[in-house]
N, C-alpha and C. Protein backbone atom coordinates (compact mmCIF):
# COMPACT_ATOMS: atom_id res chain seq x y z
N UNK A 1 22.85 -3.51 46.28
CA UNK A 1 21.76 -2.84 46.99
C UNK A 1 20.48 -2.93 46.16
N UNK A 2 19.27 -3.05 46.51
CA UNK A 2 18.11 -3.22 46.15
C UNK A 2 17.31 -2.14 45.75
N UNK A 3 17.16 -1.69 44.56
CA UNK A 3 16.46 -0.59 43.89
C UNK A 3 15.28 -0.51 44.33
N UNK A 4 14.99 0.83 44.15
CA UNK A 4 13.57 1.39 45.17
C UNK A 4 12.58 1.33 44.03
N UNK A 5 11.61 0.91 44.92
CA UNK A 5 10.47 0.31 43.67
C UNK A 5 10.11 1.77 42.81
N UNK A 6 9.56 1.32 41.89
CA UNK A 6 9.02 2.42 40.59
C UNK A 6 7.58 2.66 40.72
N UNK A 7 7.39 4.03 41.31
CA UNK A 7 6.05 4.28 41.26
C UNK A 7 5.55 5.60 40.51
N UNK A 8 5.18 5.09 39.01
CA UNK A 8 5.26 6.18 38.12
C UNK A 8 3.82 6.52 37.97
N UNK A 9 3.49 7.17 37.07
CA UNK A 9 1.93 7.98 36.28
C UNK A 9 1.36 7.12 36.43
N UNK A 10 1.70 5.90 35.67
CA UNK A 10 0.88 4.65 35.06
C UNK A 10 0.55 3.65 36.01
N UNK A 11 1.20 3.91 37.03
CA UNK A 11 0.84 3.00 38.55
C UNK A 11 -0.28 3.87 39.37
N UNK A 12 -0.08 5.11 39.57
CA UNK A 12 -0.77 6.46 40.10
C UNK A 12 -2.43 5.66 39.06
N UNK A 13 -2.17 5.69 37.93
CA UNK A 13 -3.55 5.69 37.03
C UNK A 13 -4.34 4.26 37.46
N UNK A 14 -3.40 3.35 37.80
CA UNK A 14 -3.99 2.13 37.78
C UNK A 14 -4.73 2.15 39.63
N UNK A 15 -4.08 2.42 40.44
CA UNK A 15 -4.63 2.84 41.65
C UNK A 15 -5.76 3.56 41.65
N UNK A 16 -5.97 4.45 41.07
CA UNK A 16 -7.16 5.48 41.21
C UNK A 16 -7.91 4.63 39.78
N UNK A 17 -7.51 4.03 39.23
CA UNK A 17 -9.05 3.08 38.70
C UNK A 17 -9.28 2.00 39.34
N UNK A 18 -8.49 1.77 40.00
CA UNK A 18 -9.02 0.34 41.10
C UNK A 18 -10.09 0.87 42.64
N UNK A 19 -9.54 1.88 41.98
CA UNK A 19 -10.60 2.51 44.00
C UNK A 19 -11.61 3.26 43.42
N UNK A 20 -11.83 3.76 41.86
CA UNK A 20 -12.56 4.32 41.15
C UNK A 20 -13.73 3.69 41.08
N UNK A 21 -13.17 1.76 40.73
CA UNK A 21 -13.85 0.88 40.57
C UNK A 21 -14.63 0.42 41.69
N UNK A 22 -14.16 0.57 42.93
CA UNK A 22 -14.49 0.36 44.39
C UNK A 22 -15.87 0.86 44.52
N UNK A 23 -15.30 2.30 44.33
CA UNK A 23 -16.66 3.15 44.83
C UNK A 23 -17.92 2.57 44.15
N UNK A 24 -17.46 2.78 42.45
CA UNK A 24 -18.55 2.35 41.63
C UNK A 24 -19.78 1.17 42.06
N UNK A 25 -18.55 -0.09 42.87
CA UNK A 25 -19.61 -1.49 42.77
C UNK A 25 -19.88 -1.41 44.18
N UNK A 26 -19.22 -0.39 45.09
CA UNK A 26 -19.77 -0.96 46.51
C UNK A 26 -20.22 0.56 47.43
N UNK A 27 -19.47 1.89 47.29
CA UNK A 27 -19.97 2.83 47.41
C UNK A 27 -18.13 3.39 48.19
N UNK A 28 -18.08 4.16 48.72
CA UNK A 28 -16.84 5.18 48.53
C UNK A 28 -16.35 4.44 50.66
N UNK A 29 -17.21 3.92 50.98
CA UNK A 29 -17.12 3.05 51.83
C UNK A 29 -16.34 2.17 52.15
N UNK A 30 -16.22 1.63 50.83
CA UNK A 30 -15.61 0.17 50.32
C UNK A 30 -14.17 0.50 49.83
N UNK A 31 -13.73 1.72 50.31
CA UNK A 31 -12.30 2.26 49.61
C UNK A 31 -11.26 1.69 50.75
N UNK A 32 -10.21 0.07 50.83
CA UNK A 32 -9.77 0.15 51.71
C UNK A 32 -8.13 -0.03 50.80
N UNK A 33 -7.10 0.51 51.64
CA UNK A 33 -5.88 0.72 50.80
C UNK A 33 -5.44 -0.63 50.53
N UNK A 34 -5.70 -1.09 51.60
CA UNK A 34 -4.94 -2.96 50.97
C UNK A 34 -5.67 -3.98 49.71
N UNK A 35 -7.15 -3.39 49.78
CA UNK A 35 -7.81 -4.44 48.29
C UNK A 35 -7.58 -2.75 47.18
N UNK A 36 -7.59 -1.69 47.43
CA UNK A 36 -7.37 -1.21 46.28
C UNK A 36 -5.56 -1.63 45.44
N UNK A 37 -4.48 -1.62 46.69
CA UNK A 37 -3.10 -1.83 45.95
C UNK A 37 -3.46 -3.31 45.54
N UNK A 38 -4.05 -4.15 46.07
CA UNK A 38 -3.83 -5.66 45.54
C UNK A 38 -4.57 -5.72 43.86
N UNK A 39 -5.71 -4.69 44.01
CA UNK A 39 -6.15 -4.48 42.56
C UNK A 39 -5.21 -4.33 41.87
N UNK A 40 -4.58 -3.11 42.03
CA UNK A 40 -3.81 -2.68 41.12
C UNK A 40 -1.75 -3.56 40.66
N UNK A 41 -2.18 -4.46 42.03
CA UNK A 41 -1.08 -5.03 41.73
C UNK A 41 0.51 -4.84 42.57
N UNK A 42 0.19 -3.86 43.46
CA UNK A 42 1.23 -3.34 43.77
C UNK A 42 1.02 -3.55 45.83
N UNK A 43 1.60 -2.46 45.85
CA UNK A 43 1.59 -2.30 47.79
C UNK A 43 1.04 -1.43 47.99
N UNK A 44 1.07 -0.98 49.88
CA UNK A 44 0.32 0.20 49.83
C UNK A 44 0.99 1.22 50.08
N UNK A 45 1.88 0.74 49.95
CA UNK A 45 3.67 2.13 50.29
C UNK A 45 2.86 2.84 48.78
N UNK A 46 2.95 1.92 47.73
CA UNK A 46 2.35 2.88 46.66
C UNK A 46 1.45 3.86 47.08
N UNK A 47 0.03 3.75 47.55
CA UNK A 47 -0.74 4.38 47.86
C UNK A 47 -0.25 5.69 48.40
N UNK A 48 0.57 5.41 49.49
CA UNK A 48 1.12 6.74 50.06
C UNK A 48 1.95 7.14 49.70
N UNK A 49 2.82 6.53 48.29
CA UNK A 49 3.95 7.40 47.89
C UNK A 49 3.26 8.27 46.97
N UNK A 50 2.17 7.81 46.10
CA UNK A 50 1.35 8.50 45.29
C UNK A 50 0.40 9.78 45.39
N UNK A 51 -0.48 9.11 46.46
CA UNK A 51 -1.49 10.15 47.27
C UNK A 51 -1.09 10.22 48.74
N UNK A 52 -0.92 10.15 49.19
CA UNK A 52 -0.29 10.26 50.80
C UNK A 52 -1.04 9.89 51.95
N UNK A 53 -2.27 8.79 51.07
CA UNK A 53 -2.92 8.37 52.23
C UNK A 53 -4.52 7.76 51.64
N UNK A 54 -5.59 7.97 52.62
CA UNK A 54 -7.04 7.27 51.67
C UNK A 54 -7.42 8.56 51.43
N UNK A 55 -7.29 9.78 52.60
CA UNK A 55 -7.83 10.87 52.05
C UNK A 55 -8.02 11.24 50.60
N UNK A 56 -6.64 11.46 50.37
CA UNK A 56 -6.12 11.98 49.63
C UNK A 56 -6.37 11.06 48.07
N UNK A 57 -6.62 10.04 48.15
CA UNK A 57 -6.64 9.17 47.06
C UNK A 57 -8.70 9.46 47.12
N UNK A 58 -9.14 9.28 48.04
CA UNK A 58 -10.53 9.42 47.66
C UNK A 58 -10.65 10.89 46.92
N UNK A 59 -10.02 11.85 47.82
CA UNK A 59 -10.04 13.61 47.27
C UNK A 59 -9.99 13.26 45.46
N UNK A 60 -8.76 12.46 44.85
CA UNK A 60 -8.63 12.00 43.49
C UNK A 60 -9.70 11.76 42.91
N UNK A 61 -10.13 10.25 43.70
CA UNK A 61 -11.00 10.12 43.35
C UNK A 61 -12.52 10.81 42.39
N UNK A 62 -12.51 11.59 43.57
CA UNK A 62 -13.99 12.38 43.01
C UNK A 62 -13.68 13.64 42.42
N UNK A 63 -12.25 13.95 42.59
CA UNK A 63 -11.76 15.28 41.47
C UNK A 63 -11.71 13.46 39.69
N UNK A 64 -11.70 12.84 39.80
CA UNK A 64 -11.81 12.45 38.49
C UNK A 64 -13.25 12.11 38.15
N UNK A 65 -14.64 11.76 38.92
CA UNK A 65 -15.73 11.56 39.21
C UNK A 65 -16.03 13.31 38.26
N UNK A 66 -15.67 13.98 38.88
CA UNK A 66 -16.34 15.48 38.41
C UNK A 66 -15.57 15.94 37.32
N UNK A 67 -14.33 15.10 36.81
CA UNK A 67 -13.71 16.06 35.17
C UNK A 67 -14.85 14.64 34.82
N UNK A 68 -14.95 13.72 34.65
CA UNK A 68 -15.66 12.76 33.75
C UNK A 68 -17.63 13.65 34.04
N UNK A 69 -17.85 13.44 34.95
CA UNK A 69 -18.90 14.60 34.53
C UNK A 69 -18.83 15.64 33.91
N UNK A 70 -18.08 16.31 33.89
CA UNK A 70 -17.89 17.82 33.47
C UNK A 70 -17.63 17.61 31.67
N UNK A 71 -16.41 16.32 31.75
CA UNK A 71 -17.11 16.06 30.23
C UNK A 71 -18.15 15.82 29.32
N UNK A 72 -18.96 15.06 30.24
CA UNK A 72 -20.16 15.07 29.99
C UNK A 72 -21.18 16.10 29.01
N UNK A 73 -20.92 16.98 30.35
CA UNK A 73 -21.60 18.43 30.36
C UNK A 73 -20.76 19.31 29.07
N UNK A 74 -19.67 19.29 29.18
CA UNK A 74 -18.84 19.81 27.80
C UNK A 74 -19.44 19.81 26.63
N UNK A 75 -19.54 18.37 26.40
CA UNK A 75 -20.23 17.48 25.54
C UNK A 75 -21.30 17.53 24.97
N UNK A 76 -22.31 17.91 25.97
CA UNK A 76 -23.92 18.69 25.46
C UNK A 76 -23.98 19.85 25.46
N UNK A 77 -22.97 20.88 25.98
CA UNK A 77 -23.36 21.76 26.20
C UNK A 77 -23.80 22.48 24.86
N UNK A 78 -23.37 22.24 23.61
CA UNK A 78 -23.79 23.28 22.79
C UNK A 78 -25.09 23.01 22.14
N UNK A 79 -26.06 22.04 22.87
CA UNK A 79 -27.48 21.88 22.54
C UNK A 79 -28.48 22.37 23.50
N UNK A 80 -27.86 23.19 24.87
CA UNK A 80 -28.43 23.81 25.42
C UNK A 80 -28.92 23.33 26.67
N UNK A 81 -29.35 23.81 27.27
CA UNK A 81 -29.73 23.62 28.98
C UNK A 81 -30.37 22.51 28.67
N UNK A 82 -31.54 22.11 28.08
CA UNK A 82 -32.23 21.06 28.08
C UNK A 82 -31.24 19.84 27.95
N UNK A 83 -30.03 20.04 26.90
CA UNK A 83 -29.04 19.07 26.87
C UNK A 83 -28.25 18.71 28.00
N UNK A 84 -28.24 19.96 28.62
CA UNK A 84 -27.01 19.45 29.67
C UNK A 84 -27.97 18.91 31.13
N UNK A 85 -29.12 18.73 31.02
CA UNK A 85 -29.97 18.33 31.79
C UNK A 85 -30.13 16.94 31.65
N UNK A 86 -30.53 16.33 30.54
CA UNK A 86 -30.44 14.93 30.04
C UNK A 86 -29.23 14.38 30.09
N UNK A 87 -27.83 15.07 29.93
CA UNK A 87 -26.74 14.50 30.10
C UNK A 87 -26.60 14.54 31.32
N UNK A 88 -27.05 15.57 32.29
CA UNK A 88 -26.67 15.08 33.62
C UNK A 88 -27.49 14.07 34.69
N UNK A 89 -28.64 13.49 34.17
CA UNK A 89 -29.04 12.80 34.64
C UNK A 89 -29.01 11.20 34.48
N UNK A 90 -28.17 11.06 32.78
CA UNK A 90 -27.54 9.75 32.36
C UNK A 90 -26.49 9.65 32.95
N UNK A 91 -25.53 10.86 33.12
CA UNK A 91 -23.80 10.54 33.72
C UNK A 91 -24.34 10.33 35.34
N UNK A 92 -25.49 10.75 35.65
CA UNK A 92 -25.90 9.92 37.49
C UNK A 92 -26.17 8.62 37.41
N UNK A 93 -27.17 8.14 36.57
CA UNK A 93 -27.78 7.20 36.81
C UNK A 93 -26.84 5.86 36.24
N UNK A 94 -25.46 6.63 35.31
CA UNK A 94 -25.13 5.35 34.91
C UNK A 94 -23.70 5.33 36.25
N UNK A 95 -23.25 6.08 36.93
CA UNK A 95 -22.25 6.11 37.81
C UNK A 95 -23.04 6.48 39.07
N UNK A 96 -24.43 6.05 39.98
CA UNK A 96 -24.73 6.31 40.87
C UNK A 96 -23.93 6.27 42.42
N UNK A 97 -22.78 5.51 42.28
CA UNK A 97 -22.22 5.72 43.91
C UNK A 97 -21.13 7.14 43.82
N UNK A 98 -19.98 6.81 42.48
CA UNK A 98 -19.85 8.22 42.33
C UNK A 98 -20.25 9.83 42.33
N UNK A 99 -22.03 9.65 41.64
CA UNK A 99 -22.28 10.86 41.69
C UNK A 99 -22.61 10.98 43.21
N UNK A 100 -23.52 9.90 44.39
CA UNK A 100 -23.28 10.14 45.68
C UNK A 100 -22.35 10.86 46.43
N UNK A 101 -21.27 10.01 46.27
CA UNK A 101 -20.14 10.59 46.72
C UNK A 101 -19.74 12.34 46.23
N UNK A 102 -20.14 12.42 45.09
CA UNK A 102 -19.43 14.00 44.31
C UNK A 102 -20.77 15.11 45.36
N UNK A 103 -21.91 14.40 45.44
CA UNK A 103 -22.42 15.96 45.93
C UNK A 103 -23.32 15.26 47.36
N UNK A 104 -22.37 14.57 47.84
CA UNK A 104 -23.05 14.38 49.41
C UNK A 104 -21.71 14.63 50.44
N UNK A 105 -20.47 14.74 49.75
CA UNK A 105 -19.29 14.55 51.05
C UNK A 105 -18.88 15.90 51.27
N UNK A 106 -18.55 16.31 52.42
CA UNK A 106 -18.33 18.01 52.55
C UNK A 106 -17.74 18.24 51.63
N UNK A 107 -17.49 19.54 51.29
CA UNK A 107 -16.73 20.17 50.95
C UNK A 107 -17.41 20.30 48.89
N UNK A 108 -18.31 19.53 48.44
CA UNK A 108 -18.76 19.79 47.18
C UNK A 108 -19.10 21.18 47.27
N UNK A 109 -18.84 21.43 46.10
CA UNK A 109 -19.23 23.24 46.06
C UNK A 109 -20.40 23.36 44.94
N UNK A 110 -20.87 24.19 44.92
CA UNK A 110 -22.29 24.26 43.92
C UNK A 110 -21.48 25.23 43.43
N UNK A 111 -22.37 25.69 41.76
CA UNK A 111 -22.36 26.11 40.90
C UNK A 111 -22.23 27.70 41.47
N UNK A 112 -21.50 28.38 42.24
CA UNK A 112 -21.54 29.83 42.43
C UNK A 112 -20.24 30.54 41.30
N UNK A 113 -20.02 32.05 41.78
CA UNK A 113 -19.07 32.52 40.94
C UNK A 113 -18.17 32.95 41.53
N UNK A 114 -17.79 32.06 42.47
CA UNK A 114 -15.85 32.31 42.76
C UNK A 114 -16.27 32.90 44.27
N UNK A 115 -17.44 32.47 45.08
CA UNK A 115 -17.52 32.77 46.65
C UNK A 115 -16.01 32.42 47.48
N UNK A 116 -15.54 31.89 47.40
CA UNK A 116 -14.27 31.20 47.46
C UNK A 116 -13.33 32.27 47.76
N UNK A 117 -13.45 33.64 47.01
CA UNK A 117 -12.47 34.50 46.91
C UNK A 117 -12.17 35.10 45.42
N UNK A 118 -11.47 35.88 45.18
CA UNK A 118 -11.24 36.05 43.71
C UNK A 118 -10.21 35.77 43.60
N UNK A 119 -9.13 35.20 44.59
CA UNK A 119 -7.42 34.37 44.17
C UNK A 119 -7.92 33.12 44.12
N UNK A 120 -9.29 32.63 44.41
CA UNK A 120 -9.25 31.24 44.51
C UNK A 120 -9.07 30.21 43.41
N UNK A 121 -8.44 29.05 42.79
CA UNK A 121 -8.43 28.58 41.74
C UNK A 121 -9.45 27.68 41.48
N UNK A 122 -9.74 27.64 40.57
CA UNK A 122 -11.04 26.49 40.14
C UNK A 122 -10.83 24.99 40.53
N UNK A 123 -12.06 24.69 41.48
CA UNK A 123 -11.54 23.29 41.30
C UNK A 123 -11.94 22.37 40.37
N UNK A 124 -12.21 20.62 40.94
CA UNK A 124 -12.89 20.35 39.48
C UNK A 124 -14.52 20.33 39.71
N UNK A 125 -15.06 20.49 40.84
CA UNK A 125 -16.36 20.59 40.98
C UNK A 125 -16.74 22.17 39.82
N UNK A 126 -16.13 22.80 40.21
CA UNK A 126 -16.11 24.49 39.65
C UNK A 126 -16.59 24.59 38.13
N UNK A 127 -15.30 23.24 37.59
CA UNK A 127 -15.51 23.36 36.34
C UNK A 127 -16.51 21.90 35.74
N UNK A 128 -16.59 21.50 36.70
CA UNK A 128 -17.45 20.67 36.03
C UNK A 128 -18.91 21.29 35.62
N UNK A 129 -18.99 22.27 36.50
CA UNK A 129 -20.01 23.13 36.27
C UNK A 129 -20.46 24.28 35.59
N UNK A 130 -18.96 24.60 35.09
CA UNK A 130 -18.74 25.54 33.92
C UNK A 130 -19.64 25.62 33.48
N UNK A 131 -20.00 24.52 32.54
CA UNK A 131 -21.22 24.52 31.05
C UNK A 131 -22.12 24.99 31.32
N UNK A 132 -22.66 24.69 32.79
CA UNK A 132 -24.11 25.28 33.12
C UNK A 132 -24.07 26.74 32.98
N UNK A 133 -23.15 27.48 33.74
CA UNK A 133 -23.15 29.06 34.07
C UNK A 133 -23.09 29.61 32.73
N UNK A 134 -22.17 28.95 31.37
CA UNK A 134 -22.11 29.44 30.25
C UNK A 134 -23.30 29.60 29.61
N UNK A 135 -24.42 27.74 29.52
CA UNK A 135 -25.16 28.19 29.17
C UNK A 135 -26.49 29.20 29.36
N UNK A 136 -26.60 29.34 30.71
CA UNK A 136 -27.21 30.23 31.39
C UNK A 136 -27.17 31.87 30.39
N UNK A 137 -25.62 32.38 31.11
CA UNK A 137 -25.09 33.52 30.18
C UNK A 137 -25.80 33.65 28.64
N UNK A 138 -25.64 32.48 28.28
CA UNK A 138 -25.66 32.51 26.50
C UNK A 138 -27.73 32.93 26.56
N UNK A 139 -28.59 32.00 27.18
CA UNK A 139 -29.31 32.12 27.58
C UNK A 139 -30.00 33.88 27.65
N UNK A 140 -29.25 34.22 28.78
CA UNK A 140 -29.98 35.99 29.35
C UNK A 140 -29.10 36.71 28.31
N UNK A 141 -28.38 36.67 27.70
CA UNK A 141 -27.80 37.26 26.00
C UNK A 141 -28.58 37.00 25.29
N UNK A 142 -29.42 35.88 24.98
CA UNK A 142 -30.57 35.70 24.07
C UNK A 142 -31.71 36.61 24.52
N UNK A 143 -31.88 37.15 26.09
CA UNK A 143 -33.41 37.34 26.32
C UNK A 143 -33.86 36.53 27.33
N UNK A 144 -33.15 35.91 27.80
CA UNK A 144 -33.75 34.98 29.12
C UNK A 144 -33.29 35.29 30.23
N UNK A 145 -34.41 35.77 30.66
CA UNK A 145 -34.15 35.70 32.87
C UNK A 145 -32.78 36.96 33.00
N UNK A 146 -32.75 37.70 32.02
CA UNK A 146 -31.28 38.47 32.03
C UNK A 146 -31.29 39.35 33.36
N UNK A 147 -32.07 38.94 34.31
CA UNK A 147 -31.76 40.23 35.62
C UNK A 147 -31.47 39.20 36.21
N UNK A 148 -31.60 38.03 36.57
CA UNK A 148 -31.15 37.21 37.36
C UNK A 148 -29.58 37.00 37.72
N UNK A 149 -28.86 36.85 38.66
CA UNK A 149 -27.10 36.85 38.81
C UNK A 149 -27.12 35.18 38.26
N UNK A 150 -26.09 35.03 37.20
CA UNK A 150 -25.52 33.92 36.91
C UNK A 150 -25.42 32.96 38.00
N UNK A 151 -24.47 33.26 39.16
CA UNK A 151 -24.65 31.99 40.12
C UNK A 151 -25.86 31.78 40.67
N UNK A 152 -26.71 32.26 41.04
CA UNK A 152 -28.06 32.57 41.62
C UNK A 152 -28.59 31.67 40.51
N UNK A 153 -29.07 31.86 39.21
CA UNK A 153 -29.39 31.21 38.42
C UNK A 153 -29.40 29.66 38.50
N UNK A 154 -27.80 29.38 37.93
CA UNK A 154 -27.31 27.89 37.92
C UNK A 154 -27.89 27.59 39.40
N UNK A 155 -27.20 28.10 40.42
CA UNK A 155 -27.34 27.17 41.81
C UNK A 155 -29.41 26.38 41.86
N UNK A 156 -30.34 27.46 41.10
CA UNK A 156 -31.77 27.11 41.16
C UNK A 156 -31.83 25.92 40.45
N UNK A 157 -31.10 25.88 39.23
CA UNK A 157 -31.40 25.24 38.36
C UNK A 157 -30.76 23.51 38.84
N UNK A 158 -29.54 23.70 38.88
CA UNK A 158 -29.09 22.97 39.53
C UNK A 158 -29.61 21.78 41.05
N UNK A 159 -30.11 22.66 41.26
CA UNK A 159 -31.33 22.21 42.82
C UNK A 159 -32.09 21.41 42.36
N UNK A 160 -33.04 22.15 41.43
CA UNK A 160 -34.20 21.15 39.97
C UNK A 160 -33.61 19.91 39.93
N UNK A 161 -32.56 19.64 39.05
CA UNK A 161 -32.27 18.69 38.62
C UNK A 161 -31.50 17.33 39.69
N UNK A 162 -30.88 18.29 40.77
CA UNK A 162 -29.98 17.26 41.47
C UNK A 162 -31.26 16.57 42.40
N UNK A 163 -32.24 17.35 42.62
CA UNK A 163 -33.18 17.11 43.41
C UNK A 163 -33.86 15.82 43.41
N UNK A 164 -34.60 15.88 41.64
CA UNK A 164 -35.12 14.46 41.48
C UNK A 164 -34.06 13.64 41.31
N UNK A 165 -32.78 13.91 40.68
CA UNK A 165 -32.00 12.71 40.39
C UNK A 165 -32.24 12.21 41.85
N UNK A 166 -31.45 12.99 42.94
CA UNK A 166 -31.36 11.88 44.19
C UNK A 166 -32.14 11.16 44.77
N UNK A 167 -33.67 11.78 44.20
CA UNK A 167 -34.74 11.10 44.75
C UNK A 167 -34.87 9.94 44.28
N UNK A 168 -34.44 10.13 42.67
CA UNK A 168 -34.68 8.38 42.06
C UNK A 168 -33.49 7.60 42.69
N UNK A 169 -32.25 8.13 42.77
CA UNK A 169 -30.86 7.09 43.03
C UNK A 169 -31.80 6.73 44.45
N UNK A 170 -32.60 7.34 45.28
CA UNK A 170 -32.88 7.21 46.57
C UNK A 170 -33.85 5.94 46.71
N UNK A 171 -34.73 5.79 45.86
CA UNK A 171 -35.93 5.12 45.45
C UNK A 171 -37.26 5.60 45.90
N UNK A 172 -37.01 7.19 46.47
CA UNK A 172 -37.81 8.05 47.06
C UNK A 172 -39.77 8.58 47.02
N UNK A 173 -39.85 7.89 45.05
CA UNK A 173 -40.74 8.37 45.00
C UNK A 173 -42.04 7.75 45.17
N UNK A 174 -43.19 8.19 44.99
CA UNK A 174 -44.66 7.39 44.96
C UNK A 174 -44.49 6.24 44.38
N UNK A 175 -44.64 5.07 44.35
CA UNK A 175 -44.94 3.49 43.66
C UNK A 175 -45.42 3.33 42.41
N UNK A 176 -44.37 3.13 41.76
CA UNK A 176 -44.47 2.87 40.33
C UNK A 176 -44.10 4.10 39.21
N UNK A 177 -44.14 5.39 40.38
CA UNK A 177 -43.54 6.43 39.22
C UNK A 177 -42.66 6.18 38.19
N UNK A 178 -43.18 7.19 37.30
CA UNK A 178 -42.57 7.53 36.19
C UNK A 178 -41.37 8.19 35.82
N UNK A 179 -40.02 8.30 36.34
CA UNK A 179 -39.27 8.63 36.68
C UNK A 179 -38.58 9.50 35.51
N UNK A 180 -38.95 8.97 34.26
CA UNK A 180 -38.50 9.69 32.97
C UNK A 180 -39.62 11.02 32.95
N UNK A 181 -40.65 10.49 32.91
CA UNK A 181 -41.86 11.82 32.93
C UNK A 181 -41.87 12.74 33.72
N UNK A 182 -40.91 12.19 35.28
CA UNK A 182 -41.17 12.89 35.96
C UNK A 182 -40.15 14.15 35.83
N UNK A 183 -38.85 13.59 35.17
CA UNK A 183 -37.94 14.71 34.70
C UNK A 183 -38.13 15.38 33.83
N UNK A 184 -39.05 14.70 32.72
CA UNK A 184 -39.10 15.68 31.97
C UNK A 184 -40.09 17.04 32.00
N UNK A 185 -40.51 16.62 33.04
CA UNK A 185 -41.60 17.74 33.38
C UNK A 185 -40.63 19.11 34.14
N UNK A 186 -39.56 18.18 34.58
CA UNK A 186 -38.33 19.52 35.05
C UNK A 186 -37.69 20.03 34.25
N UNK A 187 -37.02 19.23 33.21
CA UNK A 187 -36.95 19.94 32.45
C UNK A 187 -37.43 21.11 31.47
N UNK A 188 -38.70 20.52 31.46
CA UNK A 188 -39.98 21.68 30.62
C UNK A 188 -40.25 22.89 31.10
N UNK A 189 -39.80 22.53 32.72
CA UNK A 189 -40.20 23.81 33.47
C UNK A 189 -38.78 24.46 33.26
N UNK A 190 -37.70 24.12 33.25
CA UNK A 190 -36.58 25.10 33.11
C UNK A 190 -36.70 25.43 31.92
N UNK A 191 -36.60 24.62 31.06
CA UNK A 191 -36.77 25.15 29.54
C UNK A 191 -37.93 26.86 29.22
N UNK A 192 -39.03 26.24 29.65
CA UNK A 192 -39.79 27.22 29.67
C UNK A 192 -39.32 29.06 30.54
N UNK A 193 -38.90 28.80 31.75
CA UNK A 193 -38.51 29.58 32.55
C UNK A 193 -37.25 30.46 31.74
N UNK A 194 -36.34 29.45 31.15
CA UNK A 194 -34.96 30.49 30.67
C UNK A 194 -35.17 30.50 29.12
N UNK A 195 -36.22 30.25 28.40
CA UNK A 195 -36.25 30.29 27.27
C UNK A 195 -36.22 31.55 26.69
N UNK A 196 -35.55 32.48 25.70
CA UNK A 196 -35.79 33.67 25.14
C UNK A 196 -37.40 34.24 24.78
N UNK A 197 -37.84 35.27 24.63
CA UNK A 197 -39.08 35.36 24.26
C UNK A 197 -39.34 34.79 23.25
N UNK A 198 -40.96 34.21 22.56
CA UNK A 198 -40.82 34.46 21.33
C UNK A 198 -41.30 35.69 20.56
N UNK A 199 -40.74 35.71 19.81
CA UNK A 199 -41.11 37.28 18.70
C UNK A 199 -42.61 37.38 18.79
């Protein structure tokens, strides 16, 4: 009798970097199950023994799109809002169909504090966003904006930044802009806005 094929971790991993890769060069569009298993080498029984379908493999998808952001954000976070601002506009511009996909397809959640419910579990949008709400907190503990509600906060801040990014991924702006100047002028303004007093 003929042994049932082996569809382990390491097949699961190679699938979701072949459709990872999809999105990347053609946009989340371009996700079809028969060129992602031929990427990876396999069938598409894989696909559905793994994820149970495209849904479900795109859902992967952009839950790994948002821990690789969220590392990102991890990553700067202990240089402060201004950091996690510059990091989030390199982890867009260097993965632009991904970050599309992470905050244009229903169901992305913004930076709130558990609207969801209080049984609800974090997803990875949630935590990809962690860093921000922390540094915020750390922020109105210093002296900054401390009447403002934490989610209220992030979600403004957040707006700032996702705003121009999409405009540049968009090609949105006036002719010939300055697209670095033009962030950093957002940034200056958040900086300024949540900065502690000075003495």
């Amino acid at each position: 009798m003929a042994r049932p094929p082996l569809y382990d971790d390491a097949l699961r991993s190679r699938l979701l970097a072949a459709a990872t890769d999809l999105v990347e060069h053609n946009g989340v569009a371009a996700i079809a199950l028969r060129e992602v298993a031929a990427a990876a080498d396999t069938s598409t029984s894989a696909v559905y023994t793994l994820f149970g379908g495209k849904t479900q493999l795109v859902a992967a998808v952009m839950d790994a799109a948002f821990a690789s952001f969220g590392a990102a954000q991890r990553a700067a976070a202990p240089d402060g809002l201004r950091a996690l601002g510059i990091a989030y506009r390199t982890w867009a511009l260097a993965h632009p169909e991904l970050y599309r996909m992470m905050f244009s397809a229903p169901g992305a959640s913004a930076p709130d504090e558990g609207s969801g419910g209080a049984d609800r579990e974090p997803d990875a949008s949630d935590l990809a966003m962690a860093p921000l709400q922390e540094a915020i907190a750390r922020a109105q503990r210093a002296g900054g904006m401390a009447d403002v509600p934490v989610g209220i906060a992030a979600t403004a801040i957040w707006g700032q930044v996702h705003g121009i990014v999409s405009l540049q991924l968009a090609g949105l702006g006036p002719a010939g802009l300055d697209w670095d100047a033009a962030y950093t002028t957002v940034l200056d303004t958040i900086t300024r806005a949540w900065s502690p007093p000075t003495p």
